[in-house]
N, C-alpha and C. Protein backbone atom coordinates (compact mmCIF):
# COMPACT_ATOMS: atom_id res chain seq x y z
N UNK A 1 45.08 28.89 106.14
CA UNK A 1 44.26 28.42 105.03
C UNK A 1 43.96 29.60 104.10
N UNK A 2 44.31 29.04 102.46
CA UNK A 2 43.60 30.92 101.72
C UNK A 2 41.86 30.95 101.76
N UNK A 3 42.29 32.05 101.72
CA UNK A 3 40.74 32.22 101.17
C UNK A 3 40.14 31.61 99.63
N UNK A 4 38.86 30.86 99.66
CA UNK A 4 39.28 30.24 97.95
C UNK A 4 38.60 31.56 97.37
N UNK A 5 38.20 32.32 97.66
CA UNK A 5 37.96 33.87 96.91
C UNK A 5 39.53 34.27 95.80
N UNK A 6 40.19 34.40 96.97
CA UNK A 6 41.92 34.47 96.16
C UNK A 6 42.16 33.80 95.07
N UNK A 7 42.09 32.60 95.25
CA UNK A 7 42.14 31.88 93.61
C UNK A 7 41.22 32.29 92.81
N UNK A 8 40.04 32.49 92.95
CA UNK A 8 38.99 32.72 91.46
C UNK A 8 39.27 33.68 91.25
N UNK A 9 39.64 34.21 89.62
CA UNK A 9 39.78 35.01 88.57
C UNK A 9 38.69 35.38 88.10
N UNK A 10 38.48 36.64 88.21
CA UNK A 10 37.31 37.14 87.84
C UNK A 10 37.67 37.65 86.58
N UNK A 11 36.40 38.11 85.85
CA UNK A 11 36.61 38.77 84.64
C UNK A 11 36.52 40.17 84.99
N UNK A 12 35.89 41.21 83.61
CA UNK A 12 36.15 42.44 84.10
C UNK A 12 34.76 43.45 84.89
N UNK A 13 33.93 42.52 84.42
CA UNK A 13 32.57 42.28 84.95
C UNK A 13 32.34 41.82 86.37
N UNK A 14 33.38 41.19 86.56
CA UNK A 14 33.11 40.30 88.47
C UNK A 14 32.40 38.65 87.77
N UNK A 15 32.84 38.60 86.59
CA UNK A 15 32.28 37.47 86.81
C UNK A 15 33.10 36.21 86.85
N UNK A 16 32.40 35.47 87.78
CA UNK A 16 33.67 34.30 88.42
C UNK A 16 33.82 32.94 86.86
N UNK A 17 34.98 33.44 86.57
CA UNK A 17 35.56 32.46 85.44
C UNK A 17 35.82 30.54 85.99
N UNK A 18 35.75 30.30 86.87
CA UNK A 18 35.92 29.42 87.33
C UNK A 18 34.44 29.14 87.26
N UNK A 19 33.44 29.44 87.01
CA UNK A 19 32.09 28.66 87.14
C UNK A 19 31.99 27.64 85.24
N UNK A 20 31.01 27.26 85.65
CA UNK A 20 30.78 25.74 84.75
C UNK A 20 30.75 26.75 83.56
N UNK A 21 31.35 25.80 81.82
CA UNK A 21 30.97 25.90 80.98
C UNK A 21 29.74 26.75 80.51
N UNK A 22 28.78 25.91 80.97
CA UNK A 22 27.20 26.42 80.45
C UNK A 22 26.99 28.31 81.49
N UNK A 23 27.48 28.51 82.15
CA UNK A 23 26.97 29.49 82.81
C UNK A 23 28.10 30.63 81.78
N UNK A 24 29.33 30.32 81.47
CA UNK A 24 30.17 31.02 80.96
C UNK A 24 29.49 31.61 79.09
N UNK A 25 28.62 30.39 78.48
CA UNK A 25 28.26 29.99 77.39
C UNK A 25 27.42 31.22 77.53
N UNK A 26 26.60 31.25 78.56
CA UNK A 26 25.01 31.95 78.92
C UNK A 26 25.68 33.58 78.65
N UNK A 27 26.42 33.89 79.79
CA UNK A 27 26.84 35.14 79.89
C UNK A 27 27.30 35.62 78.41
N UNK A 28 27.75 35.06 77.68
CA UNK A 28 28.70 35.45 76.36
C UNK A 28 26.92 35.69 75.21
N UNK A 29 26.63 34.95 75.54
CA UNK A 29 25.40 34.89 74.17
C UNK A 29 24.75 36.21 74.59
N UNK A 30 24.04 36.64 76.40
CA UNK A 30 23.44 37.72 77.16
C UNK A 30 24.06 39.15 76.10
N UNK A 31 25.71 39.05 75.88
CA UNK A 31 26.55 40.15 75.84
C UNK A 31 26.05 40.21 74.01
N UNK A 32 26.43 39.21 73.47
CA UNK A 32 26.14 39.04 72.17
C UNK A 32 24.74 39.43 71.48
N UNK A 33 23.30 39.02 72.14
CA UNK A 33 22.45 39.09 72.04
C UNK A 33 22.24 41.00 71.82
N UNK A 34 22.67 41.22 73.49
CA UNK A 34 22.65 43.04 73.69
C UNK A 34 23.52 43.72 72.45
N UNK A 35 24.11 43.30 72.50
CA UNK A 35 24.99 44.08 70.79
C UNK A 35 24.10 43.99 70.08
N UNK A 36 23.61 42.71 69.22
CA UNK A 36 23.13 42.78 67.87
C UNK A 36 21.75 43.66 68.18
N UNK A 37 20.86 43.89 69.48
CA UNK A 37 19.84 44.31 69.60
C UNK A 37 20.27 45.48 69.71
N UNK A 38 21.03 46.23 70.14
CA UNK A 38 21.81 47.78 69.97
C UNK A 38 21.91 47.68 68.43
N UNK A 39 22.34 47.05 67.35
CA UNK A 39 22.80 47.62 66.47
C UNK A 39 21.37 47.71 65.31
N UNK A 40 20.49 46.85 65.43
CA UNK A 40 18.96 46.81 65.13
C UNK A 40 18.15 48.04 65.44
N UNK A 41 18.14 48.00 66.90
CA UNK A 41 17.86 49.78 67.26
C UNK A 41 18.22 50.96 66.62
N UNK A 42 19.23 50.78 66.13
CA UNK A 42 19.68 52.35 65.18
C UNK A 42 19.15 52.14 64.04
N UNK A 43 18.29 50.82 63.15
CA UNK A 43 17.76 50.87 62.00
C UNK A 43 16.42 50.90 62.17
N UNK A 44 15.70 50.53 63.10
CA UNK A 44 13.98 50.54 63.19
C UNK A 44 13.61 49.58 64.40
N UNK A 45 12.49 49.14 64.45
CA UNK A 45 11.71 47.88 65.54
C UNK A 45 11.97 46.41 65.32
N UNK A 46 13.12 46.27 64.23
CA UNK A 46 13.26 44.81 64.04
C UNK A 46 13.91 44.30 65.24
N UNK A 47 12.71 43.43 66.12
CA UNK A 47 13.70 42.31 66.79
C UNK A 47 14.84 41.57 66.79
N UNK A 48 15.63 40.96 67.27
CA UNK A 48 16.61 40.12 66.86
C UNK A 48 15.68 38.35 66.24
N UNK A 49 14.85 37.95 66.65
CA UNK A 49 14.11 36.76 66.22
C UNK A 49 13.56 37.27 64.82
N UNK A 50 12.93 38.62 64.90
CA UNK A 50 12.47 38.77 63.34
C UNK A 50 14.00 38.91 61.94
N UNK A 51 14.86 39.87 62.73
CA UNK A 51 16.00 39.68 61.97
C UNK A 51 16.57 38.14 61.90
N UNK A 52 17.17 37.50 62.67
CA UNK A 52 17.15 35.93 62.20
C UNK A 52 16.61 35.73 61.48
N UNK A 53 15.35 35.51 61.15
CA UNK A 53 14.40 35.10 60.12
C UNK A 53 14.67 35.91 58.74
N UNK A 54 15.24 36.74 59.05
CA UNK A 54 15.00 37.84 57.52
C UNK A 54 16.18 37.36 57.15
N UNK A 55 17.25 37.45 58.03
CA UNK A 55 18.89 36.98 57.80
C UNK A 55 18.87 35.55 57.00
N UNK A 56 18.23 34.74 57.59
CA UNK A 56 18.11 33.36 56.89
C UNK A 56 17.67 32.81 55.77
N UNK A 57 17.01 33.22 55.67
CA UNK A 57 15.77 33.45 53.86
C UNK A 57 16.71 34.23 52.88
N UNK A 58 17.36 35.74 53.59
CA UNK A 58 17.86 36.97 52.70
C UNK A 58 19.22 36.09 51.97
N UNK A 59 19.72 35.43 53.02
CA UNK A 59 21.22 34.63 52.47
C UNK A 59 21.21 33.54 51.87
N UNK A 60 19.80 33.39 51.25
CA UNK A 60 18.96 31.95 50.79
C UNK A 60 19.41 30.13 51.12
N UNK A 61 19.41 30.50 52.83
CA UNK A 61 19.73 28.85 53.46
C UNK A 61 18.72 28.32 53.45
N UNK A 62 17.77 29.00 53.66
CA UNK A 62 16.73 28.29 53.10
C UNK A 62 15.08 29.21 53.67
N UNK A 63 13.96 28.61 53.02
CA UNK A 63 12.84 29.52 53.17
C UNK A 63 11.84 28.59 53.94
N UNK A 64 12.04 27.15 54.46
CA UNK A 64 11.03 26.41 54.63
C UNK A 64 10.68 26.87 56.41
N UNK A 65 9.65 26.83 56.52
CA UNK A 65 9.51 27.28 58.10
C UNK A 65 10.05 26.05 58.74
N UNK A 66 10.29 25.21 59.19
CA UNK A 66 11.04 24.44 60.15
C UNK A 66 12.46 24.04 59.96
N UNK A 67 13.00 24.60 58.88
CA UNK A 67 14.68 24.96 58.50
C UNK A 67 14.76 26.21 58.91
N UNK A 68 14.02 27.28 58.68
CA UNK A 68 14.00 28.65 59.15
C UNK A 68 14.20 28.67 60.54
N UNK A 69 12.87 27.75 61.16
CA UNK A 69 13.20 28.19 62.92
C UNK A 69 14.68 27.26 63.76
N UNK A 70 15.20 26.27 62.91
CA UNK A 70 15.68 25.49 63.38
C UNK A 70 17.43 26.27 63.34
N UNK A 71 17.27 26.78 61.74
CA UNK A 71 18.66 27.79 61.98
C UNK A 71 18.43 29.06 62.58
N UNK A 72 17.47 29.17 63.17
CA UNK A 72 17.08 31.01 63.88
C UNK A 72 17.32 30.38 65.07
N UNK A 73 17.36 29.20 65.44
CA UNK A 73 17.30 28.70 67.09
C UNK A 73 16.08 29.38 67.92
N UNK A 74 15.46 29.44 67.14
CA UNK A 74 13.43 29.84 67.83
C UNK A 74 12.75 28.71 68.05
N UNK A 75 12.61 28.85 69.08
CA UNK A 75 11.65 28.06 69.68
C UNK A 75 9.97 28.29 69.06
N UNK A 76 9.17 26.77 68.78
CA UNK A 76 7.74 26.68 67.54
C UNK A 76 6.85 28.08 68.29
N UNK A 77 6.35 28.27 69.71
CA UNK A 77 5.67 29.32 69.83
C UNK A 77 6.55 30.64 69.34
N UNK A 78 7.47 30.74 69.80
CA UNK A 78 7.77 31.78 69.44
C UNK A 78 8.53 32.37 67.87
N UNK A 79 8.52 30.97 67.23
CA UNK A 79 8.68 31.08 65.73
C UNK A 79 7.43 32.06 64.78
N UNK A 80 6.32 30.92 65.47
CA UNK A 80 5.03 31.53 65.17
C UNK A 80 4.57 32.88 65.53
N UNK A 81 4.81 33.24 66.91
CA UNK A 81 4.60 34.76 67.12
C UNK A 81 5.44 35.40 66.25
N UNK A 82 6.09 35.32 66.33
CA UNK A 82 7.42 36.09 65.29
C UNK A 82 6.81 36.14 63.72
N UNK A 83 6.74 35.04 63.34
CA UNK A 83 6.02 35.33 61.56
C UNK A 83 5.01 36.05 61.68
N UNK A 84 3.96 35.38 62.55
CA UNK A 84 2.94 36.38 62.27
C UNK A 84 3.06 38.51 62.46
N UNK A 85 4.00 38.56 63.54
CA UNK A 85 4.29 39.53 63.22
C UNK A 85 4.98 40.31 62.45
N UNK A 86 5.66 39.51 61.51
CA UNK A 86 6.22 39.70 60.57
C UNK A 86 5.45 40.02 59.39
N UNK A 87 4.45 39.19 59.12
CA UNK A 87 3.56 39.13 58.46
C UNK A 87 2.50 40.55 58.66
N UNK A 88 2.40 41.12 59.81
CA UNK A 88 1.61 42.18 59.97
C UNK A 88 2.17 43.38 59.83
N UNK A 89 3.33 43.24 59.70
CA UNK A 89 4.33 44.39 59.56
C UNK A 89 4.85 44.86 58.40
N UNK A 90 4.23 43.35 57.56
CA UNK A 90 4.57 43.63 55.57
C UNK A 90 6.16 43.08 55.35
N UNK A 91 6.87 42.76 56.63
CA UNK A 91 8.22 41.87 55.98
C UNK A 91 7.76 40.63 55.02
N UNK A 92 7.09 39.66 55.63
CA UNK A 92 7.13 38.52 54.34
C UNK A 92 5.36 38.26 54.41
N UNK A 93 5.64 37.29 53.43
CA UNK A 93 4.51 36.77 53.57
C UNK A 93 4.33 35.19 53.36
N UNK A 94 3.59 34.12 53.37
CA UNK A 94 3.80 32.64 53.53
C UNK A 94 2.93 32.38 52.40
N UNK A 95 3.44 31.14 51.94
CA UNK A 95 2.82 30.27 50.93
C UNK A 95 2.67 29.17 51.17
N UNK A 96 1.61 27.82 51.35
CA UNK A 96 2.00 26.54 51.86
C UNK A 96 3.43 25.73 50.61
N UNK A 97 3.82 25.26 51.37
CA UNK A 97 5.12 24.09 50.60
C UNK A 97 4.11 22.94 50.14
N UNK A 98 4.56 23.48 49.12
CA UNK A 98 4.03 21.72 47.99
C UNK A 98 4.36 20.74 48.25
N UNK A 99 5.71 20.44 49.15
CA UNK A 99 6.52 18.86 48.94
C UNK A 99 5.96 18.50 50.73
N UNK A 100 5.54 19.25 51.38
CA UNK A 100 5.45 18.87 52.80
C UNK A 100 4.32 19.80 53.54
N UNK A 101 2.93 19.31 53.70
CA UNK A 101 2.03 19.94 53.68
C UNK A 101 2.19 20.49 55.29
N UNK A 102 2.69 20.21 55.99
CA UNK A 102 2.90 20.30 57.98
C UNK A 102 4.05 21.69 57.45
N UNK A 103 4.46 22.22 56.96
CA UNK A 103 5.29 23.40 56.68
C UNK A 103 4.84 24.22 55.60
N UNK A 104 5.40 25.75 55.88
CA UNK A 104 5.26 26.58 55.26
C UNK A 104 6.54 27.17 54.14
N UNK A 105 6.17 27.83 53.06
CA UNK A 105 7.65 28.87 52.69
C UNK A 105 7.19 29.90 53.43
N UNK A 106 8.09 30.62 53.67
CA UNK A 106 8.82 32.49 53.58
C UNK A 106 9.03 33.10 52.78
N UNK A 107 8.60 33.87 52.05
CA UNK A 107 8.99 35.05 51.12
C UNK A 107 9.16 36.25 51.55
N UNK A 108 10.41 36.84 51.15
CA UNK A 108 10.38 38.19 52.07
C UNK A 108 9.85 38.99 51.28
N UNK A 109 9.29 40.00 51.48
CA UNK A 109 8.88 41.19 50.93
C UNK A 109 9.99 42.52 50.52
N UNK A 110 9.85 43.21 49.47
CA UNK A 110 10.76 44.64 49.28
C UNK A 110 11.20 44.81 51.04
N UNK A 111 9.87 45.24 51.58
CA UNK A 111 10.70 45.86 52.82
C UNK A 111 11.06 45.25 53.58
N UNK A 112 11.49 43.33 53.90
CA UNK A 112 12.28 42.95 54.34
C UNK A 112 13.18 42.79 53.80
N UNK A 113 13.95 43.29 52.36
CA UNK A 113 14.59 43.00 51.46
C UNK A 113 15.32 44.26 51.80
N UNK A 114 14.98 45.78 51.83
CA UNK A 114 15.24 46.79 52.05
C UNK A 114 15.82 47.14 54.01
N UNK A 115 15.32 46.14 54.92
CA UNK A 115 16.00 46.16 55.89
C UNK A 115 16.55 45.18 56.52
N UNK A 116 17.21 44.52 55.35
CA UNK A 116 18.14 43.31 55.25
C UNK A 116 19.49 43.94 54.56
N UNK A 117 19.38 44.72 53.73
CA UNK A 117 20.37 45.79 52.73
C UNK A 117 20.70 46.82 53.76
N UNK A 118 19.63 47.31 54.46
CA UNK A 118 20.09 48.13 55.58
C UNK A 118 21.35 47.57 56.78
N UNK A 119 20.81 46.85 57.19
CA UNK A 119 20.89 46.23 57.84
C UNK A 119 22.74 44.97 58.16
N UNK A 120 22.48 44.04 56.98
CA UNK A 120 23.93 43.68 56.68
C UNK A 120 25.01 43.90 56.82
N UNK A 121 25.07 45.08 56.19
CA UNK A 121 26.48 45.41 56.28
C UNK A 121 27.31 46.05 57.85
N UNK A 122 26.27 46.61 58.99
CA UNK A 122 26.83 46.40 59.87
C UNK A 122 26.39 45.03 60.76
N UNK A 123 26.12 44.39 60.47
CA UNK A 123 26.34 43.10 61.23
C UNK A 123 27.05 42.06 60.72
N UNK A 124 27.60 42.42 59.28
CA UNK A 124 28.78 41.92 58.61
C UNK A 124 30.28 42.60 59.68
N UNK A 125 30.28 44.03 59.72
CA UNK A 125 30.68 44.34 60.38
C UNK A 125 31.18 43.97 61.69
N UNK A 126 29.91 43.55 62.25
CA UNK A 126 30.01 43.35 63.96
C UNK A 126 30.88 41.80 63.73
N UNK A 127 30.46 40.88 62.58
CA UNK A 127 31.27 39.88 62.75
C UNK A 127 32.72 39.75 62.37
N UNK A 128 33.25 40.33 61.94
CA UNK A 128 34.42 41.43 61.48
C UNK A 128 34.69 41.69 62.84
N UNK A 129 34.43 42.29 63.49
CA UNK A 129 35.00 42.73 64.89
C UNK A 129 34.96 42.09 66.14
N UNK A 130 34.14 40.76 65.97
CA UNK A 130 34.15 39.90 66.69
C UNK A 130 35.21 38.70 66.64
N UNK A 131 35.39 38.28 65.22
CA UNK A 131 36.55 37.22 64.90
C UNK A 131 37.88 38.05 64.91
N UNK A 132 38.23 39.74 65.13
CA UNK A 132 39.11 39.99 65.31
C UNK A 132 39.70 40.21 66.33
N UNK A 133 39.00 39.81 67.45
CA UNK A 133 39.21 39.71 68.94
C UNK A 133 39.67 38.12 68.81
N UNK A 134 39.60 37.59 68.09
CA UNK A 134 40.44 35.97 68.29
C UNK A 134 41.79 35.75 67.69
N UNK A 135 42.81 34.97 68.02
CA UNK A 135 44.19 34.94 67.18
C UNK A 135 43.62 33.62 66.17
N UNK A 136 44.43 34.30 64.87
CA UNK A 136 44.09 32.80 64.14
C UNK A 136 44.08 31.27 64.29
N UNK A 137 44.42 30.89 65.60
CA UNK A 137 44.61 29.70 65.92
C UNK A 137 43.04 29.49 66.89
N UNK A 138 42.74 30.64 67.36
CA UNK A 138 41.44 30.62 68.15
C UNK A 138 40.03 30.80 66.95
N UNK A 139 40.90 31.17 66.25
CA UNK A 139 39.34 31.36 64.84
C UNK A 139 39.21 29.46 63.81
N UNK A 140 40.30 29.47 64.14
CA UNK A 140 40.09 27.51 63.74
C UNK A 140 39.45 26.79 64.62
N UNK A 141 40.08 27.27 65.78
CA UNK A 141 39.18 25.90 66.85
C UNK A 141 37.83 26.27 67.32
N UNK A 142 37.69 27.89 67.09
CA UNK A 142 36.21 27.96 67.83
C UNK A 142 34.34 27.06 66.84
N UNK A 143 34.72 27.33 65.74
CA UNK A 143 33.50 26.95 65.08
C UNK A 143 33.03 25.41 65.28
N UNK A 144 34.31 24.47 65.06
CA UNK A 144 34.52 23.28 65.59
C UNK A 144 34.00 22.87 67.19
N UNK A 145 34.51 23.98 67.76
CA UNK A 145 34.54 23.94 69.12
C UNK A 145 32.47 24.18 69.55
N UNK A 146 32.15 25.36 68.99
CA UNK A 146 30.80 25.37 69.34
C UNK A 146 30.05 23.69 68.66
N UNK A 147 30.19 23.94 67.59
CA UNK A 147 29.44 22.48 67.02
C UNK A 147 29.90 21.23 67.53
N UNK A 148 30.89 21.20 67.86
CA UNK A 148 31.43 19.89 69.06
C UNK A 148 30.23 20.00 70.02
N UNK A 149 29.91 21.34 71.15
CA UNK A 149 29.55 21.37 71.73
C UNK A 149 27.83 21.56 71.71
N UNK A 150 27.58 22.22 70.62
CA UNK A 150 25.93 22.01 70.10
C UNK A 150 25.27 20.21 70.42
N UNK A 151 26.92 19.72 69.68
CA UNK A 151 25.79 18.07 69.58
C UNK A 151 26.36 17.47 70.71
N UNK A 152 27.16 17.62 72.24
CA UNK A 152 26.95 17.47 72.77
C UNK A 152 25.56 17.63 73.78
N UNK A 153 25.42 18.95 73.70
CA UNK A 153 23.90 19.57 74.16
C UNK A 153 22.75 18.68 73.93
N UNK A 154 23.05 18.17 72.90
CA UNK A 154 21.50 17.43 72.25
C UNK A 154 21.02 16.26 72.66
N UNK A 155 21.73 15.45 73.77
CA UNK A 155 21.84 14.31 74.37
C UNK A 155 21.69 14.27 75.74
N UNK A 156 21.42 13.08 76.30
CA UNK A 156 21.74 13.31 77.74
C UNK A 156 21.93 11.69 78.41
N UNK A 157 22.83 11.46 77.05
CA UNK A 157 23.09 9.45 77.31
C UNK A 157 23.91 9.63 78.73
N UNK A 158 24.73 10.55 78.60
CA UNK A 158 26.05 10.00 79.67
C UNK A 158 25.42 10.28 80.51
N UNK A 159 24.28 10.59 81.12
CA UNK A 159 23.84 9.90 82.12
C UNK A 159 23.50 8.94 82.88
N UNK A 160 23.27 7.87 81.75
CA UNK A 160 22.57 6.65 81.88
C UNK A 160 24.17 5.61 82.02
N UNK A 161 25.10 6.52 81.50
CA UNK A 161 26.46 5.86 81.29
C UNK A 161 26.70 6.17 82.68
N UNK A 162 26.48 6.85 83.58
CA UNK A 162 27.08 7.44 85.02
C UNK A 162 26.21 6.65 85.87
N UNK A 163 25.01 6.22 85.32
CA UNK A 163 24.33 5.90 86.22
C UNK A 163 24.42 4.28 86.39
N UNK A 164 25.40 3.44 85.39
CA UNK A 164 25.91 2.07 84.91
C UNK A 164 26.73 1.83 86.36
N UNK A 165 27.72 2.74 86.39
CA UNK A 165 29.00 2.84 86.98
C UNK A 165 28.57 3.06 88.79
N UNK A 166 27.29 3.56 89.00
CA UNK A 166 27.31 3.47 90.37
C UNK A 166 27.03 2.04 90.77
């Protein structure tokens, strides 16, 4: 009998490639996360949640606080910790929204404006060196491929579909 050790392919890490999707998903974002927070470190104390936020407003997708946290992927407490420290730190500052009184705007300030300019161009960079680790046939299917898989995430019918069938 083999050993089933023998079949699993590890990566270069030891980590077993044969485990589920979501654990493979986890490890990649862990690696991703540690980069962009290495490359923040060489410019000052900006978090990666406060940079999201500065990133999002700076590229004007939009300024409303619950479009802000929703493309930062922050979770509401920790949206809120995050502005307010933002706010104490002189990056932005808030104005209530006229059209929707339950939300706020974002305005960034010079000096989130100034370590957004800092800032950019190597994480323009890092994405530059990230899509060049893919062959052009892997840079078509991946964006598709995450957002396929985002709005799978967001559900949890096929359960109720699995649970028909017993």
């Amino acid at each position: 009998m083999t050993d089933q050790r023998d079949k699993t392919e590890l990566d270069s890490d030891g980590f077993d490639l044969s485990l589920l999707l979501p654990f493979q998903i986890t490890q990649l974002s862990t690696k991703l996360a540690a980069q962009a927070r290495a490359i923040l470190a060489r410019h000052g104390s900006l978090t990666l949640p406060q940079w999201r936020i500065i990133r999002v407003i700076a590229m004007g997708l939009t300024n409303r606080s619950t479009a802000i946290r929703k493309s930062s992927g922050i979770d509401k407490s920790q949206f809120s910790k995050t502005i307010n420290t933002l706010i104490d730190e002189g990056y932005v500052t808030t104005v209530p929204c006229s059209e929707d009184q339950r939300q706020f705007e974002v305005v960034l300030t010079e000096k989130a404006l100034a370590a957004h300019a800092r800032l950019a161009p190597e994480l323009e960079a890092r994405q530059q060196h990230l899509l060049s680790a893919l062959t052009q046939e892997q840079r078509d299917m991946i964006f598709p491929a995450i957002q396929a898989l985002a709005r799978a995430a967001e559900t949890i019918e096929f359960l109720n579909a699995q649970n028909t069938e017993d």
